[in-house]
Protein backbone atom coordinates (compact mmCIF):
# COMPACT_ATOMS: atom_id res chain seq x y z
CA UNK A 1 109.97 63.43 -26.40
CA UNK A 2 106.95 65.39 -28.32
CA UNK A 3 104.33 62.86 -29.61
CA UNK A 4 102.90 65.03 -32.42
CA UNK A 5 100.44 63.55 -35.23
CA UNK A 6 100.40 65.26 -39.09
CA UNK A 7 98.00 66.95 -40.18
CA UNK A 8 97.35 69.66 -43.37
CA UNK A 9 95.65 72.99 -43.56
CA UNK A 10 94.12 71.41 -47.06
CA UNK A 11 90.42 72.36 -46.46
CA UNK A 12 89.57 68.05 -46.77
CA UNK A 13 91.63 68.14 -43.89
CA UNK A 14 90.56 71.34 -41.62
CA UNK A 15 86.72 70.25 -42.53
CA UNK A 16 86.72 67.41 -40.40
CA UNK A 17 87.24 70.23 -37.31
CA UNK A 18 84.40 72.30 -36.39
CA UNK A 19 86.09 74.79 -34.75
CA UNK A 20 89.26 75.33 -32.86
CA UNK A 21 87.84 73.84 -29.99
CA UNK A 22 87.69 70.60 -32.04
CA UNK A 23 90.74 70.07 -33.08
CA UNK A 24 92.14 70.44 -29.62
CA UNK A 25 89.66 67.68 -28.26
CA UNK A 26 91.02 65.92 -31.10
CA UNK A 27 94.37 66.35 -29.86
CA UNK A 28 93.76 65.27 -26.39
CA UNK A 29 96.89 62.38 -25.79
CA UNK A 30 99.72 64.47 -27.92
CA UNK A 31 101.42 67.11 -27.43
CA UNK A 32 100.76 68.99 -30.66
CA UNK A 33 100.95 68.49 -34.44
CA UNK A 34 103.23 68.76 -37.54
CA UNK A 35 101.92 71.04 -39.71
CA UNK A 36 101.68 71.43 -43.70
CA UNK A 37 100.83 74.59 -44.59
CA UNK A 38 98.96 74.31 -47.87
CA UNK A 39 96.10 76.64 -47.74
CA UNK A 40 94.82 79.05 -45.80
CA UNK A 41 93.20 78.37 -42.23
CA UNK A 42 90.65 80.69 -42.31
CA UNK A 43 88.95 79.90 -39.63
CA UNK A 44 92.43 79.57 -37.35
CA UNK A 45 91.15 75.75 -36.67
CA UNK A 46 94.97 75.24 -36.05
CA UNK A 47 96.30 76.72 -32.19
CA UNK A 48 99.96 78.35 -33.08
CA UNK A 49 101.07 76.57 -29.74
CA UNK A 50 100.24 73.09 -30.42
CA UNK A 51 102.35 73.49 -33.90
CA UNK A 52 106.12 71.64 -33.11
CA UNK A 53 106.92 71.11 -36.52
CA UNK A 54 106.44 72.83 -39.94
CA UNK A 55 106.47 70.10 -43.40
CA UNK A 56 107.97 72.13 -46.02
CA UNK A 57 106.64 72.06 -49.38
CA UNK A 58 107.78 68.96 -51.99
CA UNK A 59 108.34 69.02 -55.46
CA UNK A 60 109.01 65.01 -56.40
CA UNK A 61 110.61 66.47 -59.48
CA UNK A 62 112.58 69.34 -58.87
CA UNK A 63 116.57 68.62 -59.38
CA UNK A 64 116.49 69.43 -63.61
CA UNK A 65 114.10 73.19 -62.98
CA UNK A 66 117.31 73.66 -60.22
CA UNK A 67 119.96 73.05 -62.74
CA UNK A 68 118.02 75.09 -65.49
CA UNK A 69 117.60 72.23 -67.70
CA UNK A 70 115.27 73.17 -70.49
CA UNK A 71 115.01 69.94 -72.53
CA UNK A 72 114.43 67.69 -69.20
CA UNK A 73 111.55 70.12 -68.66
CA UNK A 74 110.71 70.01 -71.77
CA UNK A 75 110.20 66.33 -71.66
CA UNK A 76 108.37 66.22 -68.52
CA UNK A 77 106.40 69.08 -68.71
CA UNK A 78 105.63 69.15 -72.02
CA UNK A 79 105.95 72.72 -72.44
CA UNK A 80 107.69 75.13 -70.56
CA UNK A 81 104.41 77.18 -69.71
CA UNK A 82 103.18 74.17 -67.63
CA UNK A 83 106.62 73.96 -66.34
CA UNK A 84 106.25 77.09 -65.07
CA UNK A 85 102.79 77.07 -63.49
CA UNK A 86 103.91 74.15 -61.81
CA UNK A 87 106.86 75.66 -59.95
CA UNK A 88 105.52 79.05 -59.78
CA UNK A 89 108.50 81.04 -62.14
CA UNK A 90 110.99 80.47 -63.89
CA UNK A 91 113.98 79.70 -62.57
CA UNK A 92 115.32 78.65 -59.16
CA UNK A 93 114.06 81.79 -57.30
CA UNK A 94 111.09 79.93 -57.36
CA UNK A 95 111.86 77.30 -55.06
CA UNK A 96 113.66 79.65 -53.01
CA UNK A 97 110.28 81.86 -52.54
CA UNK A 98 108.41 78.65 -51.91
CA UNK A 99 110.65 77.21 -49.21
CA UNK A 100 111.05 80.61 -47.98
CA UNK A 101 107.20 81.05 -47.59
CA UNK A 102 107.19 77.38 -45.60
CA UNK A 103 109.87 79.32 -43.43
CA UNK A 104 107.45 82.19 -42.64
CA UNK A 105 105.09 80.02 -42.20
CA UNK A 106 107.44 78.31 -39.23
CA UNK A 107 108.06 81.43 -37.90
CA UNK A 108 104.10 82.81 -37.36
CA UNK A 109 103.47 79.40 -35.94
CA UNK A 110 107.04 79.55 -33.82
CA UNK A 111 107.71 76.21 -34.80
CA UNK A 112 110.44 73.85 -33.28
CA UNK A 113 111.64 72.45 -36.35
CA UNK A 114 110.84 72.19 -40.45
CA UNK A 115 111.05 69.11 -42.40
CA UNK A 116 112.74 69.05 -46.05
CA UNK A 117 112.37 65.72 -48.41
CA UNK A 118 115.57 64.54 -50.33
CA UNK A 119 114.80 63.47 -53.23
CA UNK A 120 114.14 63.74 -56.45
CA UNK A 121 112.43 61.55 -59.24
CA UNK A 122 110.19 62.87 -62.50
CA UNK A 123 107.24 61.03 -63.52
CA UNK A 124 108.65 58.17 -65.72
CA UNK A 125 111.03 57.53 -63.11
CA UNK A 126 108.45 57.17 -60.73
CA UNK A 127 107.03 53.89 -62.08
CA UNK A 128 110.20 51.99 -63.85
CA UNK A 129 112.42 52.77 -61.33
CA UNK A 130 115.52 53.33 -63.86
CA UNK A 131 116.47 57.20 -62.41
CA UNK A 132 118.60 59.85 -64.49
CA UNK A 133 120.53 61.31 -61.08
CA UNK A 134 122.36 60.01 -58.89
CA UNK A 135 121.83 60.04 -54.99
CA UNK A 136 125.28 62.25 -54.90
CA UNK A 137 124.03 64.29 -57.29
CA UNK A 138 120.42 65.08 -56.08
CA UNK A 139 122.13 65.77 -52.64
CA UNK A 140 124.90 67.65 -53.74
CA UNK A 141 121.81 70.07 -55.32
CA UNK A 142 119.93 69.79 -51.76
CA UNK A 143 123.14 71.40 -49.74
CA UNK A 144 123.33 74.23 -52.55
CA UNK A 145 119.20 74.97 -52.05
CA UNK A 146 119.67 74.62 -48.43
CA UNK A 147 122.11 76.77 -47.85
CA UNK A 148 121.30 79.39 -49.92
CA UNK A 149 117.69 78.94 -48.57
CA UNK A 150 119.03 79.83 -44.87
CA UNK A 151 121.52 81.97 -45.74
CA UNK A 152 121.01 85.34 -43.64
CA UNK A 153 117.67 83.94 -41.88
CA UNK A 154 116.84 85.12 -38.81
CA UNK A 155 114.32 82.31 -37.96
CA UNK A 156 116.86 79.33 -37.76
CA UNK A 157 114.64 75.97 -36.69
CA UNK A 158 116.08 72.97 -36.80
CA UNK A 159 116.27 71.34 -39.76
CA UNK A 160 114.82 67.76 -40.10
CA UNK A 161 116.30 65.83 -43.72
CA UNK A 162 114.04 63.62 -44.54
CA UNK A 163 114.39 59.96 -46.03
CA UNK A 164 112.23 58.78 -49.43
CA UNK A 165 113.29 55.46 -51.52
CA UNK A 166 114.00 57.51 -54.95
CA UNK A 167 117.45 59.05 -55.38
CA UNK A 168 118.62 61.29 -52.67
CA UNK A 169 118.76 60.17 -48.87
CA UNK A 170 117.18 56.95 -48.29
CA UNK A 171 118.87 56.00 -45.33
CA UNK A 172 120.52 52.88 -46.72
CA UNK A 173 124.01 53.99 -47.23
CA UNK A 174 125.81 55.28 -44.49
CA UNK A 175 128.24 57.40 -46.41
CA UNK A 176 125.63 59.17 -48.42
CA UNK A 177 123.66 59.62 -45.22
CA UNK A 178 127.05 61.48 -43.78
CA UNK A 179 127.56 63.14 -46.75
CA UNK A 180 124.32 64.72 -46.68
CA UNK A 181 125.35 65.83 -43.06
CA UNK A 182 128.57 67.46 -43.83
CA UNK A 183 127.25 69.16 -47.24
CA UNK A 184 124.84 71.36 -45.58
CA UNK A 185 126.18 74.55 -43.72
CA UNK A 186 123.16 75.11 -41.99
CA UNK A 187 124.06 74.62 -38.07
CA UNK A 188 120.66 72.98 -37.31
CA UNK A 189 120.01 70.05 -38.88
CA UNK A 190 119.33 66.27 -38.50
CA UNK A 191 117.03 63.86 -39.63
CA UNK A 192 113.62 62.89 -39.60
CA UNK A 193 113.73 58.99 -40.16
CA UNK A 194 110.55 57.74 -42.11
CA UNK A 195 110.10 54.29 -40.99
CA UNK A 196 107.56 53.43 -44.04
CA UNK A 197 109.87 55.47 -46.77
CA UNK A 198 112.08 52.98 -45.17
CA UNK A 199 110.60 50.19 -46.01
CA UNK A 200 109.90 51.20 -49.51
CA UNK A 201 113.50 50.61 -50.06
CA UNK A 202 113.47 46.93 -50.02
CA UNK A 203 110.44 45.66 -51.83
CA UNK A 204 111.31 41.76 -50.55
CA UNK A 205 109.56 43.06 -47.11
CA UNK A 206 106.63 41.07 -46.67
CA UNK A 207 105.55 41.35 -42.97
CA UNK A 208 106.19 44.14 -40.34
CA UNK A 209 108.03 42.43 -38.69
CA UNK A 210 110.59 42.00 -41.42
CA UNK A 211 110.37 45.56 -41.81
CA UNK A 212 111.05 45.96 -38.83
CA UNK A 213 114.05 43.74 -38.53
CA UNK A 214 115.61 45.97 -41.78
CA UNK A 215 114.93 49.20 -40.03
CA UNK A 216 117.06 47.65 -37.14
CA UNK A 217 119.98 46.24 -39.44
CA UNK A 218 119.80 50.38 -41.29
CA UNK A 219 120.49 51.66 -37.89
CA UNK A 220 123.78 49.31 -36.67
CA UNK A 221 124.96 49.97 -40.69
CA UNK A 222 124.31 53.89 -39.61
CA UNK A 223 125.85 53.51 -36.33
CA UNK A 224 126.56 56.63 -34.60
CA UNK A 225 124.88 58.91 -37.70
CA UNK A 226 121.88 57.38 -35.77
CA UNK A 227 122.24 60.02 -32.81
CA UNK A 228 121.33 62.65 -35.46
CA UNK A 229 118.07 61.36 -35.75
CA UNK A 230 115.88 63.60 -33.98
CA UNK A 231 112.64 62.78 -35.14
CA UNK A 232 110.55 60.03 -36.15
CA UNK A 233 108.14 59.87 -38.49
CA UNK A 234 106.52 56.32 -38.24
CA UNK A 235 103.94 54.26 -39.85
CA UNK A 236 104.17 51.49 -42.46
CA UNK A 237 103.24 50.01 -45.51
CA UNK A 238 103.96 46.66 -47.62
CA UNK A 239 103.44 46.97 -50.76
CA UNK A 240 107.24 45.68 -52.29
CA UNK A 241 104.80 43.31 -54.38
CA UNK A 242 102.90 45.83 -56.34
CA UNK A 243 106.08 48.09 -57.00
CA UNK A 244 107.83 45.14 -58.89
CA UNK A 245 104.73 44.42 -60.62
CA UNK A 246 104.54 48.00 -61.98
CA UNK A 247 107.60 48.54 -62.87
CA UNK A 248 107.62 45.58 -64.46
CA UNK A 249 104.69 46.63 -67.07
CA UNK A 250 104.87 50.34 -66.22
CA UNK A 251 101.80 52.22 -67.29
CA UNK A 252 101.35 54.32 -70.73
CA UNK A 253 101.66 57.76 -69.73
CA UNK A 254 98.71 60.06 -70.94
CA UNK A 255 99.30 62.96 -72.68
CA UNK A 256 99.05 66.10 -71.14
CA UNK A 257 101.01 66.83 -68.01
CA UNK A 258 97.95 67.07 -65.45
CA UNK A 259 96.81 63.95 -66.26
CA UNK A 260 100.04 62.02 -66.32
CA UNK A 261 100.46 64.36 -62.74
CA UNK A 262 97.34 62.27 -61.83
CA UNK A 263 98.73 59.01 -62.63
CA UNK A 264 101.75 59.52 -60.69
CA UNK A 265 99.83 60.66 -57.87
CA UNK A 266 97.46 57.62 -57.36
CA UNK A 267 100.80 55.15 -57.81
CA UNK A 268 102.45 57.31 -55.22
CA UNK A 269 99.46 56.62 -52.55
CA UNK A 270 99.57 53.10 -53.69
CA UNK A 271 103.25 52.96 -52.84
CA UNK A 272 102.87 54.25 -49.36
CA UNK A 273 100.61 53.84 -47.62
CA UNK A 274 101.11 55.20 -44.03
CA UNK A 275 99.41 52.58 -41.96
CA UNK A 276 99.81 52.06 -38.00
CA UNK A 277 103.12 50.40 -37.23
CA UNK A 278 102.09 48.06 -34.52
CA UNK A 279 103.86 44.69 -34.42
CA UNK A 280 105.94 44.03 -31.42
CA UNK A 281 109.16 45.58 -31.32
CA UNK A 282 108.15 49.19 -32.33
CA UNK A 283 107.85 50.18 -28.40
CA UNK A 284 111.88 48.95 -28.50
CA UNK A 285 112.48 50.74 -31.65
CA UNK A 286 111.21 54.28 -30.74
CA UNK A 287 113.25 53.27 -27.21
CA UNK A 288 116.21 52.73 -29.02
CA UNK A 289 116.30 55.92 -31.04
CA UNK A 290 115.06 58.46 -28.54
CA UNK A 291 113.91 60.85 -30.77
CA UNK A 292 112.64 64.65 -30.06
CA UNK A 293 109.92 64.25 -31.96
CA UNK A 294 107.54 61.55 -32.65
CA UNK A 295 105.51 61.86 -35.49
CA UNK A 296 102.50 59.30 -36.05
CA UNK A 297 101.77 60.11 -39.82
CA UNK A 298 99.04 58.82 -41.54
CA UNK A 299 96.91 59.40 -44.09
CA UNK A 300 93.15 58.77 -43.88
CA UNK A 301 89.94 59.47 -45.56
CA UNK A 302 88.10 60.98 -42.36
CA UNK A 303 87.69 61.90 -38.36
CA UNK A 304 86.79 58.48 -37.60
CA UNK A 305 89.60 56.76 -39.56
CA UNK A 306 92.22 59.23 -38.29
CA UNK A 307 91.44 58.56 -34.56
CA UNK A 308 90.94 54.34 -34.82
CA UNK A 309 94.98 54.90 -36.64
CA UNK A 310 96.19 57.33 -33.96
CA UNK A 311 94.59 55.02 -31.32
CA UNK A 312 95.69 51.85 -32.80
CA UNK A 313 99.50 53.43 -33.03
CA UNK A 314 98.97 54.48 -29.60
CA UNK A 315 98.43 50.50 -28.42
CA UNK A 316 101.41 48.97 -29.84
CA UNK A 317 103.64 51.54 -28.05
CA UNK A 318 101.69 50.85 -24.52
């Protein structure tokens, strides 16, 4: 098993490195990182051999600009010109040149594996919770990206599917999770379980060690699915209490799309949190699914934060 940690090429992250020789002090304890190639790393902070995994790129709201739905976009976007600065085009070749850039990317870096989200939600949806699509339907559009994504590449990584708690794979219903499987062609795949996207999808959680207890109870539901689970993304958050609460009053959206961007943005970090998993049990649960990869993801406002998390994670799993 690689133990990896996250990490971003966003200059807010690569700042906190002075030099290459920094990061891979930093590093000391893990085997490497998973990487999420945003910017440019100028100053090649980031060693190409200490990159396992590549994060591909996520558009929350992506399954209507697929479909070529104009008057979804319309509504979301507000007009089509912000639609399209947002995606980068047009139409669906878009995507495809974005998720084919996170491939190159995986390729310079000779990365193991790339991560893909599945899921889809627009703005609205985001804070009352009542969703246009259908899990079926957002996955059914994920096999048709997919494939046509890896059709005739020559770098072939595996291929991690990610869980969220919006429509799409969330790891709660085995069928759907198979499904998802069998859809894509692509002869590389599994999944990267998110332990705190898990969580998300049952807001009654009000201790880790309930959530705990429910990742458990996912996994016998999942039953042999779970051997397809080949990485592990883990960290947690409770916050079940303020997702009922918003969606309960959900916000008044502001005007213009960057700003209601912005609102969805700061409800997002709200919602998850990515905090050190640590109660006991974890050790058992990263035992009991064996992954490839282990993934302590967090997010954190500095150097000093980052390392008390990565140590903290690093206790409970002693």
């Amino acid at each position: 098993m690689k133990t990896l940690f996250n990490l971003t090429t966003s200059a807010p992250d690569l700042e906190r490195f002075e030099d290459r020789r920094s990061l891979v002090d930093f590093m000391r304890g893990f085997d490497g990182v998973e990487l999420l190639v945003c910017e440019e790393d100028k100053k090649q902070i980031v060693p190409e051999e200490c990159v396992f995994g590549i994060h591909m790129s996520y558009f929350p709201y992506w399954l209507d600009f697929w479909r070529g739905d104009e008057a979804a976009l319309q509504k979301e976007f507000g007009t089509l010109e912000d639609c399209e600065r947002y995606y980068g085009g047009t139409d669906r070749s878009a995507l495809l040149k974005r998720f084919r850039a996170d491939l190159a990317a995986a390729e310079r870096y000779r990365a193991q594996y790339v991560v893909f989200h599945v899921s889809d939600a627009s703005i609205e949806e985001s804070f009352t919770g009542r969703y246009r699509h259908t899990s079926g339907e957002v996955i059914a559009a994920v096999c048709e990206l997919l494939d046509e994504l890896f059709s005739g590449a020559a770098y072939r990584p595996a291929l991690l599917l990610e869980n969220l708690w919006q429509p799409g794979l969330t790891f709660t219903d085995p069928a759907v999770t198979r499904g998802l499987l069998e859809g894509v062609a692509y002869e590389n795949t599994g999944f990267m379980l998110d332990t705190g996207h898990l969580f998300h999808t049952n807001e009654s959680i009000r201790t880790q060690e309930e959530g705990l207890a429910y990742i458990n109870a996912m996994l016998d539901a999942h039953g042999a699915l779970c051997e397809r689970i080949r990485g592990v993304h883990l960290h947690q958050s409770i916050t079940g209490e303020y997702c009922r609460a918003v969606r309960a009053d959900p916000p008044v959206l502001k005007p213009t799309y960057e700003e209601r961007a912005w609102q969805m943005f700061e409800h997002a970090f709200r919602v998850d949190l990515h905090r050190p998993f640590t109660c006991p049990g974890v050790r058992e649960l990263i035992g009991r699914i064996s992954p490839e990869y282990l993934v302590y993801e967090f997010i954190t406002q500095n150097r000093g934060q980052h390392r008390a998390f990565l140590q903290e994670q690093k206790e409970a799993l002693r």
